[in-house]
N, C-alpha and C. Protein backbone atom coordinates (compact mmCIF):
# COMPACT_ATOMS: atom_id res chain seq x y z
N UNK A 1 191.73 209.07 -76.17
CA UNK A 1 190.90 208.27 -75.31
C UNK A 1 190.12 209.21 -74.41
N UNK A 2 188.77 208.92 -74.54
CA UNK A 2 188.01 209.68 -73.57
C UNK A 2 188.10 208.80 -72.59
N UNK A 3 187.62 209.84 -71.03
CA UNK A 3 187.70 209.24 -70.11
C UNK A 3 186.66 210.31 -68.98
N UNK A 4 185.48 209.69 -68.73
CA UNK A 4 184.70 209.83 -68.37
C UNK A 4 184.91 209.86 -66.52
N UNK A 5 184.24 211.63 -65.51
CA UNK A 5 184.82 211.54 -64.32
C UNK A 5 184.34 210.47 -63.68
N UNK A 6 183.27 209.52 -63.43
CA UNK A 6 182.68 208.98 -62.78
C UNK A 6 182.74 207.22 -62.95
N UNK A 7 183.65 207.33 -64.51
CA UNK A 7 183.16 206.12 -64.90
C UNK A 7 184.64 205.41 -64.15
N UNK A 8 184.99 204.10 -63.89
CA UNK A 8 186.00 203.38 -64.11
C UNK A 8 187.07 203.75 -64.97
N UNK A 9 188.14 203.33 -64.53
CA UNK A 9 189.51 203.39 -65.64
C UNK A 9 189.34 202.23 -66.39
N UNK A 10 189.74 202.12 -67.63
CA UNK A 10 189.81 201.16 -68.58
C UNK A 10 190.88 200.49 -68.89
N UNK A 11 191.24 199.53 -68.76
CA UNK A 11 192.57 198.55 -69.12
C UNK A 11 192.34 197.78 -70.51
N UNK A 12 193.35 197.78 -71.44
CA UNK A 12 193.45 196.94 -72.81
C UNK A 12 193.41 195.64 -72.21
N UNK A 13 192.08 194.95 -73.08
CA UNK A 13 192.03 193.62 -72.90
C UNK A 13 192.42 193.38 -74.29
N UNK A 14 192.00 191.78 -74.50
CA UNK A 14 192.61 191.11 -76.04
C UNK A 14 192.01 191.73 -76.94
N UNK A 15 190.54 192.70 -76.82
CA UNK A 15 190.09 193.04 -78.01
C UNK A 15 189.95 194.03 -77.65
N UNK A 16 190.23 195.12 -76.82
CA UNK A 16 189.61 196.16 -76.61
C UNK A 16 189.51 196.65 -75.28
N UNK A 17 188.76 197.61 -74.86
CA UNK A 17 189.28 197.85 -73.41
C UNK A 17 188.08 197.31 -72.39
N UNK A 18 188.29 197.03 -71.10
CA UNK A 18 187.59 196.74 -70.24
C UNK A 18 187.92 197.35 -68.80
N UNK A 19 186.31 197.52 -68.84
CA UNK A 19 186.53 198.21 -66.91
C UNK A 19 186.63 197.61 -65.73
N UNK A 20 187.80 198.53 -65.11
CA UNK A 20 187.98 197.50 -63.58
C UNK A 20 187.05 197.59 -62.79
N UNK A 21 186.88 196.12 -61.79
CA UNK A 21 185.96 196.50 -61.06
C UNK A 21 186.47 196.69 -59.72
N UNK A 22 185.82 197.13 -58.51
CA UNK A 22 185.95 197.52 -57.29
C UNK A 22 186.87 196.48 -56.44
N UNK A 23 186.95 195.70 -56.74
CA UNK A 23 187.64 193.87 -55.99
C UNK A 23 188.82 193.97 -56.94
N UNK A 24 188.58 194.13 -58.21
CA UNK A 24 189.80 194.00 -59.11
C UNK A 24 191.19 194.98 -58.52
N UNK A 25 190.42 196.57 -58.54
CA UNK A 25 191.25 197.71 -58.23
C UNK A 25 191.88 197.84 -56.42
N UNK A 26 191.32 196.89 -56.11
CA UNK A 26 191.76 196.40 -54.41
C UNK A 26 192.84 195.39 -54.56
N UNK A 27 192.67 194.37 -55.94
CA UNK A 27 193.54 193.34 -55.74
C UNK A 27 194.87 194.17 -56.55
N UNK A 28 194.87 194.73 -57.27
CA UNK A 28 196.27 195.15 -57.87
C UNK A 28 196.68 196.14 -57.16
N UNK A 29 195.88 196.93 -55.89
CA UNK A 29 196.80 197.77 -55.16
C UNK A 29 197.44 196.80 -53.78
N UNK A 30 196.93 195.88 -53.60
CA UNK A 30 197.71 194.54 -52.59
C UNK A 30 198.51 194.04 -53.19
N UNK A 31 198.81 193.97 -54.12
CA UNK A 31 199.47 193.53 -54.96
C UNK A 31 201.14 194.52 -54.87
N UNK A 32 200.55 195.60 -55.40
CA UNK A 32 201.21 196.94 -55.26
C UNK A 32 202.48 196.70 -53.95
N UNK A 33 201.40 196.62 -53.16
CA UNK A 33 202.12 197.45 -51.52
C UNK A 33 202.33 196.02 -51.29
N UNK A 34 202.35 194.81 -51.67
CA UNK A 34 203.12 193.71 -51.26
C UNK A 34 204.42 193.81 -52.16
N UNK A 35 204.58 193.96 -53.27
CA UNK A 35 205.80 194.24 -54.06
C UNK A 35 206.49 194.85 -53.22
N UNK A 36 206.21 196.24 -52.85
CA UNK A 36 207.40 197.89 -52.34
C UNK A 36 207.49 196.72 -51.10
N UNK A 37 206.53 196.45 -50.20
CA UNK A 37 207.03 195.41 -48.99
C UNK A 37 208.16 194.77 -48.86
N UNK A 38 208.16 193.69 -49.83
CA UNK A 38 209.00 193.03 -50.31
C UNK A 38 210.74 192.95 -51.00
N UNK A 39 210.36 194.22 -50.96
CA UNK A 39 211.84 194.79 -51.80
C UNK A 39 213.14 195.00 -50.89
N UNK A 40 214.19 195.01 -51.13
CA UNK A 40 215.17 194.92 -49.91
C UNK A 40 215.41 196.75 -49.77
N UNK A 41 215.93 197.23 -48.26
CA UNK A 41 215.62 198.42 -48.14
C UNK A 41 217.35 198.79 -48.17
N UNK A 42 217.50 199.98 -48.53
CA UNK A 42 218.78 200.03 -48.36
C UNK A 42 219.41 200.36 -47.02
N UNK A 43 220.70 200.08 -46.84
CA UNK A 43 221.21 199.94 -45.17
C UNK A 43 221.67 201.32 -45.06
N UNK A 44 222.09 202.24 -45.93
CA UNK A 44 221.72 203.89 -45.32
C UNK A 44 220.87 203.94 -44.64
N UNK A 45 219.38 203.59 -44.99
CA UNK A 45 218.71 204.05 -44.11
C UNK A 45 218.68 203.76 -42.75
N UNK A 46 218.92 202.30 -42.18
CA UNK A 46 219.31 201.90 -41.16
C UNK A 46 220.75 203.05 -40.49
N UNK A 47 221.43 203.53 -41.23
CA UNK A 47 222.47 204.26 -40.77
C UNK A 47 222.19 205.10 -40.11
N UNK A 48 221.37 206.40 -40.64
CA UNK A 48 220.94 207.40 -40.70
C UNK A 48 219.90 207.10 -38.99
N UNK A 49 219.29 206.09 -38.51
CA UNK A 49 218.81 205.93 -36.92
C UNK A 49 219.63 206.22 -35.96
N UNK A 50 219.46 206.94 -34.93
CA UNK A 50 220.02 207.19 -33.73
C UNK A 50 220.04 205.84 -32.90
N UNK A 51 221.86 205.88 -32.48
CA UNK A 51 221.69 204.46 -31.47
C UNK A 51 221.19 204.69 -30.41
N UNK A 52 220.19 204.19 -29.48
CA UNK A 52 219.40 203.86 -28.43
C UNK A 52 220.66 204.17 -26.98
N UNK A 53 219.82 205.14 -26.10
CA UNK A 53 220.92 205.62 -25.19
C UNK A 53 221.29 204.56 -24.53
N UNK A 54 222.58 204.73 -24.10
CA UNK A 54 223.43 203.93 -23.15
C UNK A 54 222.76 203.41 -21.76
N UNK A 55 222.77 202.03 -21.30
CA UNK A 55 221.57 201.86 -20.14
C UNK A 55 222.66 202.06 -18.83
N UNK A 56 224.17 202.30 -18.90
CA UNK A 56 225.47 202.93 -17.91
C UNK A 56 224.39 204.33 -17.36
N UNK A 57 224.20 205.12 -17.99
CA UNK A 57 223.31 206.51 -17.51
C UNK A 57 222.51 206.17 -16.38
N UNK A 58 221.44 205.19 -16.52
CA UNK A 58 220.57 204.94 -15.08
C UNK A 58 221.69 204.30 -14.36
N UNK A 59 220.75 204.61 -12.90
CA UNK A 59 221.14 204.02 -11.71
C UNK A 59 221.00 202.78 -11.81
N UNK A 60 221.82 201.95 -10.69
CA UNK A 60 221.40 200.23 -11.18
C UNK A 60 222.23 199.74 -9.55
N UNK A 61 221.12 199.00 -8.58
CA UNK A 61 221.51 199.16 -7.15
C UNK A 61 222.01 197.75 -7.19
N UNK A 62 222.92 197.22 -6.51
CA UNK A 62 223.51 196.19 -6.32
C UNK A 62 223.89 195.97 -4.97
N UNK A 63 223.83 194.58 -4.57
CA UNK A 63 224.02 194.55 -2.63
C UNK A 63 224.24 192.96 -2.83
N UNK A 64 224.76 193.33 -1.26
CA UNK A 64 225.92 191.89 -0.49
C UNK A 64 225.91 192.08 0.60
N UNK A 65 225.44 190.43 1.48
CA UNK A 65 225.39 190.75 2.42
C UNK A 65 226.96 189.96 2.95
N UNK A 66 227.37 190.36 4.44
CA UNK A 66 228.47 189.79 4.37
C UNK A 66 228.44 188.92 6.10
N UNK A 67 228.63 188.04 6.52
CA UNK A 67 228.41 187.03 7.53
C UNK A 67 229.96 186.75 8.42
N UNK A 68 229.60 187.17 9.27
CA UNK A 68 230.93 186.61 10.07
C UNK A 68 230.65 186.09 11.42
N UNK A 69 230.28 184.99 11.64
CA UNK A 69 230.44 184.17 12.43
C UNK A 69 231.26 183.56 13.72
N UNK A 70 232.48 184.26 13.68
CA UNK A 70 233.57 183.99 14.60
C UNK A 70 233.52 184.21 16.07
N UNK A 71 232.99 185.34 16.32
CA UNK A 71 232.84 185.99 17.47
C UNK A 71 231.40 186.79 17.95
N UNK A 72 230.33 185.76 18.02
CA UNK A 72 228.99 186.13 17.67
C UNK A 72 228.59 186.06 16.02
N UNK A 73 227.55 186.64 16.11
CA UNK A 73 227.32 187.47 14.65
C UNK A 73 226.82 188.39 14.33
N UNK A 74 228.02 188.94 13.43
CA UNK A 74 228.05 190.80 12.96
C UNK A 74 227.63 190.54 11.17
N UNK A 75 226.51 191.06 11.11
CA UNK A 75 226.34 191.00 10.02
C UNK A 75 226.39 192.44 8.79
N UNK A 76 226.98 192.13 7.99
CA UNK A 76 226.76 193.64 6.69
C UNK A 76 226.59 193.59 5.93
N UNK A 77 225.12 194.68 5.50
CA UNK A 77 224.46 194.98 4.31
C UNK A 77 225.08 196.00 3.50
N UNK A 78 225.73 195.47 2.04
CA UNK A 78 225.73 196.81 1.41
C UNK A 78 225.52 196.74 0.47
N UNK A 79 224.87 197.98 -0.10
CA UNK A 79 224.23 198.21 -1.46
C UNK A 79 225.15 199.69 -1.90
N UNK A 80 225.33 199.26 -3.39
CA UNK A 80 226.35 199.77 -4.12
C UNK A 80 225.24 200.77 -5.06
N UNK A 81 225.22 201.53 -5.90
CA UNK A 81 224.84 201.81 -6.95
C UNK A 81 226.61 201.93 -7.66
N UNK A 82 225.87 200.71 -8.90
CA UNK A 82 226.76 200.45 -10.03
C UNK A 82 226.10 201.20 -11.48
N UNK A 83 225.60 201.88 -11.34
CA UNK A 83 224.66 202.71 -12.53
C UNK A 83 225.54 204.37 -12.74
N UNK A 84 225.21 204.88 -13.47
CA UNK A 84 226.29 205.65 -14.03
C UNK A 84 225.60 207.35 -13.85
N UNK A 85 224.12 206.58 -12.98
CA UNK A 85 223.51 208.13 -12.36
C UNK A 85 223.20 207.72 -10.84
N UNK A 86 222.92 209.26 -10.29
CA UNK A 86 222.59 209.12 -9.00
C UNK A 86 221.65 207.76 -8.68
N UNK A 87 220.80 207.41 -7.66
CA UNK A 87 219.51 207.07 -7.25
C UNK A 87 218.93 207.44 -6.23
N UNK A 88 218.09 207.95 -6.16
CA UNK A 88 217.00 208.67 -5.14
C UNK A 88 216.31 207.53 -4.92
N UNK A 89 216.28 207.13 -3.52
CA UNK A 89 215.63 205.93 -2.81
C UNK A 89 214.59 206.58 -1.77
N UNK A 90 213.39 205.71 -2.08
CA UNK A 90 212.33 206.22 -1.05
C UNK A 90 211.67 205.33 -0.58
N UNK A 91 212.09 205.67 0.80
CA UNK A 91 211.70 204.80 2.12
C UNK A 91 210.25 205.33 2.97
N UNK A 92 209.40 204.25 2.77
CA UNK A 92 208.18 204.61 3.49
C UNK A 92 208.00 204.99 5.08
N UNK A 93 208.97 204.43 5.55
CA UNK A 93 209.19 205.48 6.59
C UNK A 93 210.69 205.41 6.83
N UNK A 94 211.50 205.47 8.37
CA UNK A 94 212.42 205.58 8.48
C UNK A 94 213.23 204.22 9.03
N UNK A 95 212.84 203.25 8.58
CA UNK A 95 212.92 202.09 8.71
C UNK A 95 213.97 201.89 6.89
N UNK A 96 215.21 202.15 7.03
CA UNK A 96 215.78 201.50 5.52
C UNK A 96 216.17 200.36 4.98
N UNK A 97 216.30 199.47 6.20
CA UNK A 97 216.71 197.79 5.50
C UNK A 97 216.34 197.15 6.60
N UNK A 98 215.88 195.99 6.63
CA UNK A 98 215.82 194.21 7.15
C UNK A 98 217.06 193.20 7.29
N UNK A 99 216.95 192.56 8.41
CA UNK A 99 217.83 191.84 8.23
C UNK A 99 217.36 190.63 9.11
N UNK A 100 216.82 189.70 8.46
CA UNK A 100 216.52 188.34 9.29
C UNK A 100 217.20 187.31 9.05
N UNK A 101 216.93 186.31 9.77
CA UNK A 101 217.45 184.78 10.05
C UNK A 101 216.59 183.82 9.99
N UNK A 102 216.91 183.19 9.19
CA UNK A 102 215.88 181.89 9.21
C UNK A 102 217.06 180.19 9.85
N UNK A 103 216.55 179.23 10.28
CA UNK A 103 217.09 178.22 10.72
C UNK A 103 217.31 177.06 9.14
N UNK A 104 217.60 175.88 9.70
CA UNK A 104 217.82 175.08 8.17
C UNK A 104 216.36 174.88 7.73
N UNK A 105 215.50 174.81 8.35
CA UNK A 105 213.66 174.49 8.22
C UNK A 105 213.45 175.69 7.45
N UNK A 106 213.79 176.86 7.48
CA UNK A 106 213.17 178.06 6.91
C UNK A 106 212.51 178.77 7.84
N UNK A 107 212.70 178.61 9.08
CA UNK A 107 211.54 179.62 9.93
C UNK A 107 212.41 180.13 10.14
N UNK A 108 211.91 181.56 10.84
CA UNK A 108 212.76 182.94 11.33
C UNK A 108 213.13 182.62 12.66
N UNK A 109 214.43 182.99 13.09
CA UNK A 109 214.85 182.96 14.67
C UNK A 109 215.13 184.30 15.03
N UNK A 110 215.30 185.03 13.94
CA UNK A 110 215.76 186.32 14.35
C UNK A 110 215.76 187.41 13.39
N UNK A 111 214.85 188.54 13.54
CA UNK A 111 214.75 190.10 12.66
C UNK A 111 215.07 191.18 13.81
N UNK A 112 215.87 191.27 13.22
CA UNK A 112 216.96 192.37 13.37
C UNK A 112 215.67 193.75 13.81
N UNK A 113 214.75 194.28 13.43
CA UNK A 113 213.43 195.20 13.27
C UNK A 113 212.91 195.08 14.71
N UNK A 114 212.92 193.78 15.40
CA UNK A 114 211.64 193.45 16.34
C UNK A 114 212.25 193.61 17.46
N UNK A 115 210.98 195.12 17.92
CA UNK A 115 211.05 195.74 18.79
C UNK A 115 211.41 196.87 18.63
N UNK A 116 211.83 197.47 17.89
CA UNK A 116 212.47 198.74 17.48
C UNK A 116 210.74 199.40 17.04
N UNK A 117 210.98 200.84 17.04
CA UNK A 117 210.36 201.55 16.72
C UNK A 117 210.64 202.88 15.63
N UNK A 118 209.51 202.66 14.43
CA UNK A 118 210.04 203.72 13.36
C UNK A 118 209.21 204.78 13.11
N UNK A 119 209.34 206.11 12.42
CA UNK A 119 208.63 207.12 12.49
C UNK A 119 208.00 207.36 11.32
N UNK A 120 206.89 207.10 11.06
CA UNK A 120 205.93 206.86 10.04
C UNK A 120 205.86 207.80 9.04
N UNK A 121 207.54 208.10 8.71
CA UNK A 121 207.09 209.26 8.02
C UNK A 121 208.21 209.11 6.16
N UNK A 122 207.56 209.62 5.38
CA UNK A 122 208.46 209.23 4.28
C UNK A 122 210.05 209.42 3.96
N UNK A 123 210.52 209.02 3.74
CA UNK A 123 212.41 209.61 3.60
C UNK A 123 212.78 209.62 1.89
N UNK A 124 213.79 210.37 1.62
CA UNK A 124 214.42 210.13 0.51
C UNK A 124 215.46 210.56 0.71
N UNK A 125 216.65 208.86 0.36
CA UNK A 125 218.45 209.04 0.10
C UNK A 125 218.69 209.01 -0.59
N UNK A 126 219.91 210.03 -1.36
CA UNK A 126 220.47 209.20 -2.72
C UNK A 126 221.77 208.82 -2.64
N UNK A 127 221.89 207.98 -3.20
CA UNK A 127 223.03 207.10 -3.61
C UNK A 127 223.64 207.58 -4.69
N UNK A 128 224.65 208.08 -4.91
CA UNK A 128 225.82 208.76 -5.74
C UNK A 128 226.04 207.34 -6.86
N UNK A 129 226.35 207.51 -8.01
CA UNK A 129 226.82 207.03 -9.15
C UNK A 129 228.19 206.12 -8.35
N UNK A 130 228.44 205.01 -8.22
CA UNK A 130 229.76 204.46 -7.46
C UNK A 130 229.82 204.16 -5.95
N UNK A 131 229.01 205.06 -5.28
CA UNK A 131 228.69 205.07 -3.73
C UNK A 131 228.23 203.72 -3.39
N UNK A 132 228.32 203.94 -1.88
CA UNK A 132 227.81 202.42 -1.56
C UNK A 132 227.11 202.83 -0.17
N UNK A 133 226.23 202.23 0.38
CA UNK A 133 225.98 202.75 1.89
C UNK A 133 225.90 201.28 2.51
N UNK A 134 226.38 201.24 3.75
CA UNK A 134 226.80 199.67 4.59
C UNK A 134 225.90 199.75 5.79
N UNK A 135 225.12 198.99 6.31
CA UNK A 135 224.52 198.44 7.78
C UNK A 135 225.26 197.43 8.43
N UNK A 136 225.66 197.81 9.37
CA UNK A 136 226.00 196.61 10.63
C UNK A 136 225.57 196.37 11.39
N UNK A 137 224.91 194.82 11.65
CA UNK A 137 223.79 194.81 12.50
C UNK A 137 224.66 193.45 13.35
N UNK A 138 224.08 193.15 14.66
CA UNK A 138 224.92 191.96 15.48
C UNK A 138 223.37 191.14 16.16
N UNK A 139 223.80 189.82 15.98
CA UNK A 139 222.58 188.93 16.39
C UNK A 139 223.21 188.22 17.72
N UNK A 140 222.56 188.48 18.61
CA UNK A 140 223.70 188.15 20.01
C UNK A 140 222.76 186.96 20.52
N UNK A 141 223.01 186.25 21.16
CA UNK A 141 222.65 184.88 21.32
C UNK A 141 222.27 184.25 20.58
N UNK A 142 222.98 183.76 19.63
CA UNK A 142 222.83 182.57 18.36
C UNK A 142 223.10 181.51 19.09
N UNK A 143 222.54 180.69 18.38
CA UNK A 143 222.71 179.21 19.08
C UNK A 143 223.28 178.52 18.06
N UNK A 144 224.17 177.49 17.88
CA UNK A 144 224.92 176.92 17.44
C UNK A 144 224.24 176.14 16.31
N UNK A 145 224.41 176.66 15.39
CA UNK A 145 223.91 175.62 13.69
C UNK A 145 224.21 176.50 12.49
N UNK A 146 223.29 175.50 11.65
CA UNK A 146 223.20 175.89 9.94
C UNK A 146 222.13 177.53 10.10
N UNK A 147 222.33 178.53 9.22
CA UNK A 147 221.67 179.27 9.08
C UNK A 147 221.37 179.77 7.91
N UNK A 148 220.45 181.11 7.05
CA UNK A 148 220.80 181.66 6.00
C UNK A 148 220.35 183.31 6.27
N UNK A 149 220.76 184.04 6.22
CA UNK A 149 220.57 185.31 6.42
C UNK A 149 219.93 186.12 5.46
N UNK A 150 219.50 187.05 5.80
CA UNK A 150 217.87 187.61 4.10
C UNK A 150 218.48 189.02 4.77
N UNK A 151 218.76 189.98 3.92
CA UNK A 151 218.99 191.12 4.33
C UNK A 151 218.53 192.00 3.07
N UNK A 152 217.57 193.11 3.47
CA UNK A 152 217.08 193.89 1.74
C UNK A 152 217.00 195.42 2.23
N UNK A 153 216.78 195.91 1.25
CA UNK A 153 216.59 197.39 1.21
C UNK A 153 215.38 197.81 1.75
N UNK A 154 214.42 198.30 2.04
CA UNK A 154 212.99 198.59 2.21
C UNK A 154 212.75 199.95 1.28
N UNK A 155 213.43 199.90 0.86
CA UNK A 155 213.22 201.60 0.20
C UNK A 155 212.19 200.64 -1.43
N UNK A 156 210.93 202.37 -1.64
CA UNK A 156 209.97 201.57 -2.52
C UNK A 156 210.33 200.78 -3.99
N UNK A 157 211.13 201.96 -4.33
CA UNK A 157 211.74 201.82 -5.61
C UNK A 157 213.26 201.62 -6.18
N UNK A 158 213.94 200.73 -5.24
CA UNK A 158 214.36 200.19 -5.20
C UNK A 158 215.03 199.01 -4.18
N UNK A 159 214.11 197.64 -4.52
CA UNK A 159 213.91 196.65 -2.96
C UNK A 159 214.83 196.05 -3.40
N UNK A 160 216.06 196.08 -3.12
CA UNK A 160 216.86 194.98 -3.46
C UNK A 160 217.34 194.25 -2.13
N UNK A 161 217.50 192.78 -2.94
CA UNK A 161 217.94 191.68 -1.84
C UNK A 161 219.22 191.16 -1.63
N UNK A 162 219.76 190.83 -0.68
CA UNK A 162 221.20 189.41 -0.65
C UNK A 162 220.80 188.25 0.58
N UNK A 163 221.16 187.33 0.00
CA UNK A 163 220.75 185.69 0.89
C UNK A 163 222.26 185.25 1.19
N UNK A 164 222.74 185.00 2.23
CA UNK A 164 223.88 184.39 2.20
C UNK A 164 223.42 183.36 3.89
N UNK A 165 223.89 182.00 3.19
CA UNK A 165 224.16 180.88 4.16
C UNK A 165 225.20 180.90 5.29
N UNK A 166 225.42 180.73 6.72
CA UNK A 166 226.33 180.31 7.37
C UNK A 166 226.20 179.33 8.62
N UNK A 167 227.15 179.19 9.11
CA UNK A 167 227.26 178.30 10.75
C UNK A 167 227.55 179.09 11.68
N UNK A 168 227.48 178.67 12.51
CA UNK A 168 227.57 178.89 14.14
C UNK A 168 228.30 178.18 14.56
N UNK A 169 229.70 178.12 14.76
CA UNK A 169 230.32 177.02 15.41
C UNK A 169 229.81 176.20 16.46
N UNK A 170 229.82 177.30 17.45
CA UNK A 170 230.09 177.37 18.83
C UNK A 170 229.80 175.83 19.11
């Protein structure tokens, strides 16, 4: 069989041979690569992938605030790192956590911040793998009711929050 560089490949038809055309030689290579597609792959190869690292390695910050009511109120923030690496926390200035009060309406009676003065300057703490760091803050003339307390981190990259509800006897 001759076979000419320029010309088409030739396929046996019923009498003889015929040339593919340009649409034809597109449809039997879709054809092609939908077959190999299609085929089931073997699970070696799936074996042979590296499992995806452990997400225990990062840091991972966790916090609680804690309310005690009895004798005034003393309130405590703490944030844990439960992550299985350090965390480097960065605080836009030297201001590291919030701690407000809102009434049963939702308005604020009391931030813990107001009036205080902070130094405009950037910080970075880290928090040890297991460590925890605690704030104790005291809200002195509460007045007697329902409350909910908002206490968070201010640090940029990692803002974490705790909400906890209480009373006021008195």
């Amino acid at each position: 069989m001759l076979v000419l560089p320029d010309a088409p490949p030739l396929v046996p038809a019923a009498m003889g041979y015929q040339r593919l055309t340009g649409s034809q030689k597109l449809g039997f290579l879709s054809l092609a690569v939908l077959a190999f597609a299609c085929t089931p792959r073997s699970q070696a190869a799936d074996a042979r992938k590296p499992a995806p690292p452990a997400q225990s390695a990062a840091p991972r910050l966790e916090s609680a605030l804690d309310v005690d009511a009895t004798n005034g109120v003393k309130l405590t923030f703490h944030v844990v790192n439960a992550g299985g690496a350090d965390a480097e926390l960065d605080f836009p200035s030297s201001q590291t956590h919030e701690v407000v009060v809102l009434d049963s309406l939702g308005r604020q009676v009391w931030q813990w911040s107001e009036g205080k003065m902070f130094t405009q300057v950037m910080q970075a703490r880290t928090l040890r793998a297991s460590d925890t760091m605690s704030f104790d803050e005291r809200w002195v003339g509460a007045s007697r009711g329902r409350y909910v307390a908002v206490a968070r981190l201010t640090s940029a990259n990692y803002p974490v929050e705790s909400r906890v509800a209480f009373t006021v006897p008195r």
